[in-house]
Protein backbone atom coordinates (compact mmCIF):
# COMPACT_ATOMS: atom_id res chain seq x y z
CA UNK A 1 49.05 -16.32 -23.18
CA UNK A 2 46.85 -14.07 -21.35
CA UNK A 3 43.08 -13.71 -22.42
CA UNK A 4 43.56 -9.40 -23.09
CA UNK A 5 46.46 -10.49 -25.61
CA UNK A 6 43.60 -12.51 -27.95
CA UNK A 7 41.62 -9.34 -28.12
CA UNK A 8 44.26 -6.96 -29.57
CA UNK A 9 42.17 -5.63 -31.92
CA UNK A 10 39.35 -4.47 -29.39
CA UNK A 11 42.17 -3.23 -27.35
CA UNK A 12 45.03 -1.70 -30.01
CA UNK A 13 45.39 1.70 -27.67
CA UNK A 14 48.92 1.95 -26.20
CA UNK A 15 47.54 3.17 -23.04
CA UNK A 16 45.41 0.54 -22.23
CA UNK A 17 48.15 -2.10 -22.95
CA UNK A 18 49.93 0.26 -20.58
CA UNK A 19 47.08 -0.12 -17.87
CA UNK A 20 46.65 -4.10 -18.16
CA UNK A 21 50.80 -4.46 -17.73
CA UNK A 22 50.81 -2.36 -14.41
CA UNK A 23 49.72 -3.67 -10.98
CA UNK A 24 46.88 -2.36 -10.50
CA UNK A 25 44.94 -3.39 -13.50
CA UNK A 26 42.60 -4.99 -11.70
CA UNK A 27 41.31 -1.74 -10.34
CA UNK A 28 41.28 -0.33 -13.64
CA UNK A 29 38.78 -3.52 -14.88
CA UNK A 30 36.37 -2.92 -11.21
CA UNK A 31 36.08 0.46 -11.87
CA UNK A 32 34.80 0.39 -15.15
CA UNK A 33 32.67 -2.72 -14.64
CA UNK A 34 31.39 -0.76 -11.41
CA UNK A 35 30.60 2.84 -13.22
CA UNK A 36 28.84 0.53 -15.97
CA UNK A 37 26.59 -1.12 -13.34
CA UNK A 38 26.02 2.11 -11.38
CA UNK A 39 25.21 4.02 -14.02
CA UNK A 40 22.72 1.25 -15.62
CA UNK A 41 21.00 1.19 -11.75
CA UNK A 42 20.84 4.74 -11.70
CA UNK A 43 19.22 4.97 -14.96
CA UNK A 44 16.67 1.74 -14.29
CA UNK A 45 16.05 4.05 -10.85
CA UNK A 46 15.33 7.13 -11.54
CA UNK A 47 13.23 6.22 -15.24
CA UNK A 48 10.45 4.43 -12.84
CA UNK A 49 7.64 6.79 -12.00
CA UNK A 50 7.05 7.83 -8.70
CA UNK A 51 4.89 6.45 -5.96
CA UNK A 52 4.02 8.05 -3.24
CA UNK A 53 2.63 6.51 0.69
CA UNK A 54 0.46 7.58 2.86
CA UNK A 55 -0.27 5.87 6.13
CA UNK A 56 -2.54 5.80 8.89
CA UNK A 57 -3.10 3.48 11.89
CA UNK A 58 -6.89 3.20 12.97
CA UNK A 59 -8.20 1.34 16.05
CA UNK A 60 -11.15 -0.93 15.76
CA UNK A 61 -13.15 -2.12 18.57
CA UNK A 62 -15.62 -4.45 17.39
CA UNK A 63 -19.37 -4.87 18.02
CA UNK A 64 -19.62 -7.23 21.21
CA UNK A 65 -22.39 -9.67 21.52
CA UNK A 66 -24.85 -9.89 24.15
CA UNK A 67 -23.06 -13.03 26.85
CA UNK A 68 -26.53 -14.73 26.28
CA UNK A 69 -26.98 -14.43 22.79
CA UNK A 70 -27.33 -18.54 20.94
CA UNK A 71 -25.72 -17.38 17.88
CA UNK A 72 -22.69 -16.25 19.08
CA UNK A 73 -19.44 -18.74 18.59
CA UNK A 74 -16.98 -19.26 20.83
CA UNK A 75 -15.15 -15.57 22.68
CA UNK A 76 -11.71 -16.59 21.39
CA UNK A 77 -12.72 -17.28 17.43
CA UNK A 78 -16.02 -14.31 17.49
CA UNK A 79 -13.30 -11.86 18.66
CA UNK A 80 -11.42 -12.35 15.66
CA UNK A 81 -13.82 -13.07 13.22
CA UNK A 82 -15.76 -9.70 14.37
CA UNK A 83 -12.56 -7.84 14.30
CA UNK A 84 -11.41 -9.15 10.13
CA UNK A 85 -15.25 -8.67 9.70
CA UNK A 86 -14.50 -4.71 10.47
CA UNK A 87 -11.76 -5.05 8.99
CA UNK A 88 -13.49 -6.20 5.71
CA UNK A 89 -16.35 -3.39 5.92
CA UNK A 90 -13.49 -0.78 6.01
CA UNK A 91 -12.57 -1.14 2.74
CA UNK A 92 -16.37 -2.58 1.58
CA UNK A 93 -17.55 -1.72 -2.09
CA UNK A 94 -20.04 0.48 -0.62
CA UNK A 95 -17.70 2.40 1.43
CA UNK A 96 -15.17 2.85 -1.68
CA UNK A 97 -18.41 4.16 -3.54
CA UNK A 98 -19.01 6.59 -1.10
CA UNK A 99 -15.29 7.66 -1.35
CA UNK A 100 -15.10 8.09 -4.67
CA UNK A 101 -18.10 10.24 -4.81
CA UNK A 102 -16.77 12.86 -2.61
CA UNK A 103 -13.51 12.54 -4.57
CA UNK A 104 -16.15 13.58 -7.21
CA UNK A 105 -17.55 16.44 -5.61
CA UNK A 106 -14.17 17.88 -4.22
CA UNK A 107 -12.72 18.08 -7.52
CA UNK A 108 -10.43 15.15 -7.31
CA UNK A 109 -12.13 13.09 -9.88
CA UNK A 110 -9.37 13.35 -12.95
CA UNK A 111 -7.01 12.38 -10.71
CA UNK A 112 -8.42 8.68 -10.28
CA UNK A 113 -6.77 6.36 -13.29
CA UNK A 114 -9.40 4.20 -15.08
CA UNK A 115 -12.76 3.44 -15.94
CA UNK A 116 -14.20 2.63 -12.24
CA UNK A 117 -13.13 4.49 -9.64
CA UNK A 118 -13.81 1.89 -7.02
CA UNK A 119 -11.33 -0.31 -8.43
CA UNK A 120 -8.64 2.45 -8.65
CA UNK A 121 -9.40 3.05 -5.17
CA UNK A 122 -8.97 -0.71 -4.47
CA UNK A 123 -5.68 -0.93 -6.21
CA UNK A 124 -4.34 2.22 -4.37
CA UNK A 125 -5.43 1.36 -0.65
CA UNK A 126 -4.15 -1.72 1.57
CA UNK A 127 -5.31 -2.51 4.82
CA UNK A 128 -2.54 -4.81 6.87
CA UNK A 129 -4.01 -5.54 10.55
CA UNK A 130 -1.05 -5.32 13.02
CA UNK A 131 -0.54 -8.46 14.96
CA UNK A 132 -1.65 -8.88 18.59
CA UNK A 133 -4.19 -5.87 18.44
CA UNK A 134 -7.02 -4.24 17.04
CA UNK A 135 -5.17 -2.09 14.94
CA UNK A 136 -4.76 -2.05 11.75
CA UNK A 137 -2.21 0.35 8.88
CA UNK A 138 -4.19 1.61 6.72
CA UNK A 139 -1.68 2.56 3.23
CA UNK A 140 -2.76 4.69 0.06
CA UNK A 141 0.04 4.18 -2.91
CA UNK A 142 -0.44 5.86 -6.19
CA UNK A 143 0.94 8.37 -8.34
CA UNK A 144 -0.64 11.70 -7.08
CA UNK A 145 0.24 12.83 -3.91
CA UNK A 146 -2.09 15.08 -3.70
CA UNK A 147 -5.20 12.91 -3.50
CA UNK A 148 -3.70 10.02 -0.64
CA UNK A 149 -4.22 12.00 2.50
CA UNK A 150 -8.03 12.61 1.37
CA UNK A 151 -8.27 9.13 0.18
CA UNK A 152 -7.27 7.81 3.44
CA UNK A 153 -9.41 10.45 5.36
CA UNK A 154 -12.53 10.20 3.49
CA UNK A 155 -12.48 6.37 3.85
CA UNK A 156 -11.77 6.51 8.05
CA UNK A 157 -14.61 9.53 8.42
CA UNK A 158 -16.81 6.83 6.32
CA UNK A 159 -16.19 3.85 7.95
CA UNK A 160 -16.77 5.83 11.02
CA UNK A 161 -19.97 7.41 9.31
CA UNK A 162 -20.93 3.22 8.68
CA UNK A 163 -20.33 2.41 12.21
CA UNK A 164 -22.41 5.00 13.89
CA UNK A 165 -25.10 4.04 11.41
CA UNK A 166 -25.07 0.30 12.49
CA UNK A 167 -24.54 1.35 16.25
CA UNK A 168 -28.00 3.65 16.13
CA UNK A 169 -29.72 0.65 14.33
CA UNK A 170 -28.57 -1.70 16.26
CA UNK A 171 -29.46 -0.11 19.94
CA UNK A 172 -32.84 1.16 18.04
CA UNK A 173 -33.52 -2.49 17.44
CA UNK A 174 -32.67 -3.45 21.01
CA UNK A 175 -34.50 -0.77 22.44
CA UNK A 176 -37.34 -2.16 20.89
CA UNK A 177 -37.38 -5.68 21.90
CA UNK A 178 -36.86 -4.98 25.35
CA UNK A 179 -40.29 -2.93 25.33
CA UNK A 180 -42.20 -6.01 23.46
């Protein structure tokens, strides 16, 4: 007895008894299995919203420290620790502040989701260092493609903005020992 005849009642049609006693009824049982799967992936696919990237690859050189400063570790472990330092300032609280006040002033401002923008803007951006060098990919994901790209440019042109900052104070301060 095969297992189709114990379901006659499911299966009363003529044609499908037709189907199931012909050769190729094990195409007609893929098929149908794989339009029922396809269709089901289609419709989990395309009922998720959309989310858009943007990407962008930045270079960071960091800081270097004076060969006879006492407070500087070892070159091997200060390299890195200076570079994931930048690394961290890039996407710093006060940086994503900054951000999301020009997002503010440009208009942009509905288009962040939630209560605090800075935590939007920390959910939407990743930072992933490539291995080997001093670059790291710099990703915005979110919903509206229209605010990534200035997301992603605003926070380079501030991180650069930070940078030049620390560089001025930092030679300033120099500059002024070496005249004491």
């Amino acid at each position: 007895m095969r297992i189709i005849d114990c379901f006659r009642s499911l299966f009363s049609g003529a044609s499908f008894h037709q189907l199931t006693r012909a050769k190729n009824w094990r195409l007609v049982v893929f098929a149908t299995v794989f339009l029922i799967v396809s269709a089901g992936g289609l419709f989990y696919v395309y009922s998720r919203p959309t989310e858009y990237r943007t990407g962008a690859r930045l270079e960071i050189t960091p800081a270097e420290k004076f060969p006879n400063d006492a407070n500087a570790p070892g070159a091997a472990t200060s390299e890195n620790a200076a570079f994931l330092t930048e690394v961290q300032l890039l996407t710093a609280r006060e940086s994503l502040e900054e951000v999301a006040a020009r997002i503010r002033r440009v208009g942009f401002g509905a288009l962040l989701s939630g209560p605090d923008p800075v935590s939007s803007l920390q959910d939407m951006i990743t930072v992933d260092p490539v291995q080997g060098t001093r670059v790291v990919q710099v990703w915005a994901i979110g919903e509206k493609p229209e605010i990534l790209p200035f997301v992603l440019n605003e926070l380079i042109s501030v991180y650069e903005a930070r940078v030049g900052e620390r560089f001025v104070g930092t030679s300033f301060e120099s500059q002024k020992q070496s005249v004491v």
